[in-house]
Protein backbone atom coordinates (compact mmCIF):
# COMPACT_ATOMS: atom_id res chain seq x y z
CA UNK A 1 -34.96 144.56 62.22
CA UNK A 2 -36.72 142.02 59.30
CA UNK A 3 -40.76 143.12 59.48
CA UNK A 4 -42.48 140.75 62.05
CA UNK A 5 -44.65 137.89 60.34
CA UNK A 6 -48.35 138.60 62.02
CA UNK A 7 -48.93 135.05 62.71
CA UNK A 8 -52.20 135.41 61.25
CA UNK A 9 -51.86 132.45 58.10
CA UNK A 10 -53.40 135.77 56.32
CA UNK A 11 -55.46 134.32 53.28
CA UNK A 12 -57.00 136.81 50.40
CA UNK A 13 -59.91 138.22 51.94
CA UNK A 14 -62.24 135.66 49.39
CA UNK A 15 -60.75 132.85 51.36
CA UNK A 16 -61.28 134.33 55.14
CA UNK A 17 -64.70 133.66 55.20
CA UNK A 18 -64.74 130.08 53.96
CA UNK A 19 -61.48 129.65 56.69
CA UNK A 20 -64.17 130.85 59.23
CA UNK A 21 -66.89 128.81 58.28
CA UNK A 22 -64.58 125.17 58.07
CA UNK A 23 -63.10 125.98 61.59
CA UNK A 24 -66.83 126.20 62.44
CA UNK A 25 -66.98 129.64 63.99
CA UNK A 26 -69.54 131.95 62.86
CA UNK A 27 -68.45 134.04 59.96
CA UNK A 28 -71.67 136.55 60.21
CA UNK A 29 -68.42 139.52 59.67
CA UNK A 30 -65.74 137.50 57.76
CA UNK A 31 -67.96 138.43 54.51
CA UNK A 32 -65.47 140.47 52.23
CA UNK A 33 -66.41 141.93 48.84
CA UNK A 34 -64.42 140.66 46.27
CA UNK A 35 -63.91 144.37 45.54
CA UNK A 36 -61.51 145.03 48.27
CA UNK A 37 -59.03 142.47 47.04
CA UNK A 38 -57.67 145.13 44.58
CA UNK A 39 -57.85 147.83 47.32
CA UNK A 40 -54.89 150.55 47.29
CA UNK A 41 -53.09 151.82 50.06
CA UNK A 42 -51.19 155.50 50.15
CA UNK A 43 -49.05 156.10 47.53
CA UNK A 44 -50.12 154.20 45.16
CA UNK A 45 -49.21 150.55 46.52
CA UNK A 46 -51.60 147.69 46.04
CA UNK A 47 -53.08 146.58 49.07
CA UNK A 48 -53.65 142.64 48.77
CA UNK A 49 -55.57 141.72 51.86
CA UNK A 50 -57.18 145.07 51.54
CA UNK A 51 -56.84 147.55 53.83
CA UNK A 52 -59.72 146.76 56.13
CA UNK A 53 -60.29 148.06 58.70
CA UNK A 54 -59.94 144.53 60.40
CA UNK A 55 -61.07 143.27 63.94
CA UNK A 56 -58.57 140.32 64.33
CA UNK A 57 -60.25 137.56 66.70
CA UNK A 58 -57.55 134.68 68.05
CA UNK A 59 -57.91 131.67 66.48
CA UNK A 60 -57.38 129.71 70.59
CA UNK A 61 -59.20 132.53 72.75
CA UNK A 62 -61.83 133.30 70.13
CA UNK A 63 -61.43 137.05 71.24
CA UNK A 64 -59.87 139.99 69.80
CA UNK A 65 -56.64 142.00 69.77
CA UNK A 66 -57.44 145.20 71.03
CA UNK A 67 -55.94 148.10 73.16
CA UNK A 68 -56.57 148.57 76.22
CA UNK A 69 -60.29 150.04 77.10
CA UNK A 70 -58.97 151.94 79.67
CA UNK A 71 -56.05 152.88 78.31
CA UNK A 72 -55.12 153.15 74.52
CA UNK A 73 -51.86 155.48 75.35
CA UNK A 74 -48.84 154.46 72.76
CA UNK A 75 -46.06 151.78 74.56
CA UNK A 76 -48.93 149.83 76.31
CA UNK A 77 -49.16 146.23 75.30
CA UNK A 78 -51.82 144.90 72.91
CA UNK A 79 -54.21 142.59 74.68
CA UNK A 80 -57.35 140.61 74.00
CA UNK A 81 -61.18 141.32 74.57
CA UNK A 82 -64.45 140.07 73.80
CA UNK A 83 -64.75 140.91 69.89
CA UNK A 84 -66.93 143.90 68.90
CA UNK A 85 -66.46 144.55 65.52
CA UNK A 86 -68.00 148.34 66.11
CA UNK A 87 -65.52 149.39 69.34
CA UNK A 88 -62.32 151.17 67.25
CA UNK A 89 -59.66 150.34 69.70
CA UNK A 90 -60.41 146.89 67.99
CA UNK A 91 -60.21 148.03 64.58
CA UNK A 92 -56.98 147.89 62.50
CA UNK A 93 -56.09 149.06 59.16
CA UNK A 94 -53.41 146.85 56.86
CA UNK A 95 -51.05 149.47 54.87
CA UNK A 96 -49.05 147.86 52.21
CA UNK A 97 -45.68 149.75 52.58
CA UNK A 98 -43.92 146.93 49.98
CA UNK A 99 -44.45 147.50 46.07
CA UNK A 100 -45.87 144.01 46.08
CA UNK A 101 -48.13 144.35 48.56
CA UNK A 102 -46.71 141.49 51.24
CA UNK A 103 -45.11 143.94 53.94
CA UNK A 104 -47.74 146.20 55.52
CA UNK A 105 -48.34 148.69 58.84
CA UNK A 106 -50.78 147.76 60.92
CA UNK A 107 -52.69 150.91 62.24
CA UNK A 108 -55.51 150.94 65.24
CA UNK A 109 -58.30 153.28 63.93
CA UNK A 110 -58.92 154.67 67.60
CA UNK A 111 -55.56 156.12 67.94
CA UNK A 112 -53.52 155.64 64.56
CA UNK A 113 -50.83 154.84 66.00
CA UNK A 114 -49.18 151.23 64.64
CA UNK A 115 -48.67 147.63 65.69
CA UNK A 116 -45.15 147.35 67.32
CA UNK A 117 -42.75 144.53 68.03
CA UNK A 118 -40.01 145.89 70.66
CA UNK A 119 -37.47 143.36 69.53
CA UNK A 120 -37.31 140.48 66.94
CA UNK A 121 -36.99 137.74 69.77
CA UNK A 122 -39.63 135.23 71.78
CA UNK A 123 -41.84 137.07 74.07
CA UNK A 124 -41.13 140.61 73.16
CA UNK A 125 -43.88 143.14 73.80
CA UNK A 126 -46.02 143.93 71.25
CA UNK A 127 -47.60 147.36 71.47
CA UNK A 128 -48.20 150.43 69.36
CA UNK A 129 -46.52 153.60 68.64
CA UNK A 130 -46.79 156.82 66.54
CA UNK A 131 -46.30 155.23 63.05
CA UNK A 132 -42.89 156.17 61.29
CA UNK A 133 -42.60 153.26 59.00
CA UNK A 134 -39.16 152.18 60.98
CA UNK A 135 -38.66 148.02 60.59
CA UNK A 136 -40.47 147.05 63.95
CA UNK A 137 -43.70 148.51 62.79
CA UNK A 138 -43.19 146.52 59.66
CA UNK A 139 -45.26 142.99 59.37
CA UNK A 140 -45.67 139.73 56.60
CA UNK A 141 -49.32 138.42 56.41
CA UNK A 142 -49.08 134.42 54.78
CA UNK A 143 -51.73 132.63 54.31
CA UNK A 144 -51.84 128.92 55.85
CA UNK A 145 -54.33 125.73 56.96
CA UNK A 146 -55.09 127.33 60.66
CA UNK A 147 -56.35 131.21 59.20
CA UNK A 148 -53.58 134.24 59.14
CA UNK A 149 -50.37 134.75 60.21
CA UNK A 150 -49.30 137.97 60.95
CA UNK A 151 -45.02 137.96 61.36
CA UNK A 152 -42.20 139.90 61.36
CA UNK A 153 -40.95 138.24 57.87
CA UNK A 154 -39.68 134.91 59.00
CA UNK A 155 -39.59 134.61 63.18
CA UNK A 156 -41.26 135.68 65.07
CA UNK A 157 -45.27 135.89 65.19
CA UNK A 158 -47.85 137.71 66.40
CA UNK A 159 -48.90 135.21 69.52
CA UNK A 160 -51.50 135.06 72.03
CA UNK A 161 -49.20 135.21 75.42
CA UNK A 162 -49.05 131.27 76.49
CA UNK A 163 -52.83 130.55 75.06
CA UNK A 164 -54.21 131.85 77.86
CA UNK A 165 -58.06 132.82 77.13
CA UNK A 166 -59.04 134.87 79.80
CA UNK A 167 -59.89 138.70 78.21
CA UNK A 168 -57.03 141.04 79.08
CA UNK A 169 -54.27 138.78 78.47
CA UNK A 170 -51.08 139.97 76.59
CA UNK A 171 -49.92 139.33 72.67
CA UNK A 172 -46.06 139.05 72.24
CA UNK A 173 -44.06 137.59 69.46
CA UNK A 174 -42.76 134.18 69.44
CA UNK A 175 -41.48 131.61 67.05
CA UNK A 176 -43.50 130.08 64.82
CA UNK A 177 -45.06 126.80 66.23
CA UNK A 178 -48.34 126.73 63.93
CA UNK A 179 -50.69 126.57 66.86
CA UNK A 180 -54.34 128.41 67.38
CA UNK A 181 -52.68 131.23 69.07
CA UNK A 182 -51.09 132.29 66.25
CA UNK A 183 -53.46 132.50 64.01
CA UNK A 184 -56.45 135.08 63.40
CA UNK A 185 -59.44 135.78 61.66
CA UNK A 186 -60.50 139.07 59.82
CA UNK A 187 -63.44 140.31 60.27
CA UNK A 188 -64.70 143.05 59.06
CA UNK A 189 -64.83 146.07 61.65
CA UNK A 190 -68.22 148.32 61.43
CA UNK A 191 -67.94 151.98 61.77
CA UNK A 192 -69.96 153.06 64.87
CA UNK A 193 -72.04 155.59 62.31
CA UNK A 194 -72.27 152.25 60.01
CA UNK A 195 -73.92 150.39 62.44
CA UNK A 196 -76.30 152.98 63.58
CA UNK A 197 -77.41 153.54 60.54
């Protein structure tokens, strides 16, 4: 299976923020340091988004891909909740597993377990599982006019199940139709310690 294109239009991290701002939303998180650009994931492997973590909020719900609150066991589809950029189940980490930095796992910092694609085909589940670096844990991030796109290297995308903006509803893949549900912006998650401090 090709790695899954996030459809996330992923731009550097420099350009999130000002993506953010122009589509009007607040970008009070999107701030990046220009420091993390050159961040370096295991082995070695330069990391070009950095390697966050992230809180990714929907570009056409305006909330964020998350596990489930109640229930963050692996094989359980990836849904959507009101954004907090401090709850873990809605942070994710970005782990370059190419040499150039364009392939990458995408791990939950609750559970580490990574972002999954059950098959390379509209409306497969998307859900995570123990991370073992096999092809379906494997996704593209490209950067594009709506924010990032998060895919499995060509079709399909990450996508919001049928733009439906209710919290709780579903993320599948699904071809590449450059619409709002396909795209995401990073923001930057805060460690709960962080954020008492």
């Amino acid at each position: 299976m090709k790695p899954k294109r996030i459809a996330v239009l992923l731009v550097p991290l420099a350009t999130v923020a000002a993506l953010t701002v122009a589509a009007g939303q607040p970008s009070q998180a999107s701030q990046v340091s220009q420091s993390s650009q050159s961040s370096q994931s295991s082995g070695g492997i330069p990391n070009l988004y950095g390697a966050g973590p992230w809180v990714l909020r929907n570009r056409a719900s305006n909330l964020c891909l998350s596990l489930l609150p109640q229930n963050s066991s692996k094989g359980i589809q990836v849904v959507q909740e009101a954004c907090n950029q401090s709850n873990a189940v809605q942070g994710w980490r970005f782990l370059a597993v190419a040499s150039d930095g364009s392939v990458y796992r995408v791990q939950n910092v609750a559970t580490g377990m990574c972002l999954r694609a059950v098959a390379n085909k509209d409306f497969s589940v998307v859900d995570t599982m123990d991370c073992t670096g096999i092809s379906n844990e494997r996704w593209f991030i490209e950067a594009g006019t709506l924010g990032s796109e998060i895919s499995t290297g060509g079709e399909p995308v990450l996508d919001l199940y049928e733009a439906l903006p209710q919290p709780g509803n579903t993320f599948d893949v699904f071809h590449f139709d450059n619409t709002p549900a396909q795209s995401f912006d990073f923001m930057a998650y805060i460690s709960p310690l962080a954020a008492k401090a």
